[in-house]
C-alpha atoms as a PDB file:
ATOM      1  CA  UNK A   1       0.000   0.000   0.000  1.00  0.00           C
ATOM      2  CA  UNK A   2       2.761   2.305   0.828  1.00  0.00           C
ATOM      3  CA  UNK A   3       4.342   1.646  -2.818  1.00  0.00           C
ATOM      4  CA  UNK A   4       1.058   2.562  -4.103  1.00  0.00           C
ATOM      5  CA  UNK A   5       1.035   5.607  -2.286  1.00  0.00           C
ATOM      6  CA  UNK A   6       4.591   6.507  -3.791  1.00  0.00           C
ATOM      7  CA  UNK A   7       3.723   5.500  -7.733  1.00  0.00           C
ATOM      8  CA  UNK A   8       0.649   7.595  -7.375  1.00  0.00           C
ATOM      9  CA  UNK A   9       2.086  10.821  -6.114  1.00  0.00           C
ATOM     10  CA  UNK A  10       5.243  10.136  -8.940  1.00  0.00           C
ATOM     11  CA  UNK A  11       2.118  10.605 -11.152  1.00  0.00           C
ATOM     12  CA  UNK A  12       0.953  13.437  -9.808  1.00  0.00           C
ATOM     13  CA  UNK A  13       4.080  15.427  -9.420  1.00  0.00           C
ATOM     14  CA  UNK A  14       4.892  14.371 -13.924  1.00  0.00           C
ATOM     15  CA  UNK A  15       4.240  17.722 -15.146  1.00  0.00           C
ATOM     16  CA  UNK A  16       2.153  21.025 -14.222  1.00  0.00           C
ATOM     17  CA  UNK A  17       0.284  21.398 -10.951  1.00  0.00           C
ATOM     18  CA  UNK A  18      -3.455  20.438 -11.077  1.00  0.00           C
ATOM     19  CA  UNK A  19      -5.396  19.732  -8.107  1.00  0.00           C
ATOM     20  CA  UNK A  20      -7.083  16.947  -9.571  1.00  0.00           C
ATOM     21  CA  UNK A  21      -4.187  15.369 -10.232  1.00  0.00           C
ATOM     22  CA  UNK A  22      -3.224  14.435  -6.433  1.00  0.00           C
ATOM     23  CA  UNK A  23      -7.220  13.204  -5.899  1.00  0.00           C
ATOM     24  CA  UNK A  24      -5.464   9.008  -5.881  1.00  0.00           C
ATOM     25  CA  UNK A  25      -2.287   9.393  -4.098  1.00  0.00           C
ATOM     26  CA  UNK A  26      -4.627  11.618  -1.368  1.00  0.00           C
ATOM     27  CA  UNK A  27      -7.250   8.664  -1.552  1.00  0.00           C
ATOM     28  CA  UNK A  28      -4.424   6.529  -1.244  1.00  0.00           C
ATOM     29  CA  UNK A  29      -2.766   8.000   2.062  1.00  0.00           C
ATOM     30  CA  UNK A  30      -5.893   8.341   3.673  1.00  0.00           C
ATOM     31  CA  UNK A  31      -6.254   4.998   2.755  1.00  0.00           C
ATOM     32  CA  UNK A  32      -2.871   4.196   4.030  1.00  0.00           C
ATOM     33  CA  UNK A  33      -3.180   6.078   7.530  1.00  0.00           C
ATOM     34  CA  UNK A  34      -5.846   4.300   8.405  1.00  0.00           C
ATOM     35  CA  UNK A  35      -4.984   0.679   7.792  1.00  0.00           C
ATOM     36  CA  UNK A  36      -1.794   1.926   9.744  1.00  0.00           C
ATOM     37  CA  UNK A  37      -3.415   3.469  12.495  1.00  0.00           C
ATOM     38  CA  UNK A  38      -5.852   0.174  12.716  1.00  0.00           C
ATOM     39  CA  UNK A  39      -2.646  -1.602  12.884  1.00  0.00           C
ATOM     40  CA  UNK A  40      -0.885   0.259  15.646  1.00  0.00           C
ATOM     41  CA  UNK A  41      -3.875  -0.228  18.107  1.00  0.00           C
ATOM     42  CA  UNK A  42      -4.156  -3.753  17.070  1.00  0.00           C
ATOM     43  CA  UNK A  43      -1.062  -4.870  17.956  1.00  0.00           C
ATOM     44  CA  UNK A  44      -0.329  -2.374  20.802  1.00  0.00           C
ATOM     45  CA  UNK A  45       2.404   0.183  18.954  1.00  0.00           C
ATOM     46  CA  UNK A  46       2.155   3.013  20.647  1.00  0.00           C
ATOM     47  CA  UNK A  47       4.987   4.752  18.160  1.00  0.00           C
ATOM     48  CA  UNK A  48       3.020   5.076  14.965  1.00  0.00           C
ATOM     49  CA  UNK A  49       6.465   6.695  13.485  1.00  0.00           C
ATOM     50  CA  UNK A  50       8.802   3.882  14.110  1.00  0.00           C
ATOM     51  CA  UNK A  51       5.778   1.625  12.694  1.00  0.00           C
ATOM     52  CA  UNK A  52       5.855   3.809   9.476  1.00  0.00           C
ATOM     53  CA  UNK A  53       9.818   3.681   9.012  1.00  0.00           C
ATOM     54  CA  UNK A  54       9.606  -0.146   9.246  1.00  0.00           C
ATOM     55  CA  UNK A  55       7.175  -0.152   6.872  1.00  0.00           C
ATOM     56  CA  UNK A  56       9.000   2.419   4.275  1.00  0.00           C
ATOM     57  CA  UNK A  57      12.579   0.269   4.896  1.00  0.00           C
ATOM     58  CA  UNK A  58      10.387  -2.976   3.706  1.00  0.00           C
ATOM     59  CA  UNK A  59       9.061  -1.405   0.807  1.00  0.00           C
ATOM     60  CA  UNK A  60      12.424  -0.374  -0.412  1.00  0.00           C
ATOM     61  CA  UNK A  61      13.946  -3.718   0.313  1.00  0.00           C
ATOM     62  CA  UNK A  62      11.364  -5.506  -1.572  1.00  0.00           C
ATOM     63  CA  UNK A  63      12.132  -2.659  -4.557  1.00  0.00           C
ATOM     64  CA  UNK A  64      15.270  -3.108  -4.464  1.00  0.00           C
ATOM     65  CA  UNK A  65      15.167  -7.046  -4.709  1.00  0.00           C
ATOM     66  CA  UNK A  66      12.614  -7.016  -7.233  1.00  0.00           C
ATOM     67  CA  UNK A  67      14.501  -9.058 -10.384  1.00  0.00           C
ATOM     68  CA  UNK A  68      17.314 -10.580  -8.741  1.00  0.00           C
END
């Protein structure tokens, strides 16, 4: 879901500024937050930003390993 959220705001930043533009990636983060959020009280993380920097480092990891 974070990936998601990255590819869609790469397509929203590809040329001039329109605010319609940014109405998936903002879908997308709200989307994002939440499931997050839901997450954190789940399984009792009180840090929400050390849950989102594991999640970013495991997105990149699986980018980066993607066709080896």
């Amino acid at each position: 879901m974070k990936r998601s959220c990255e590819e869609a705001r790469t397509v929203a930043q590809r040329g001039d500024y329109y605010a319609g533009d940014w109405e998936p990636w903002r879908k997308l983060v709200d989307e994002y937050q939440t499931v997050l959020t839901a997450h954190a009280a789940e399984f009792g993380i009180d840090n929400r930003f050390e849950l989102e920097q594991a999640v970013v480092k495991d997105a990149k990891a699986e980018d980066a390993n993607v066709g080896r």
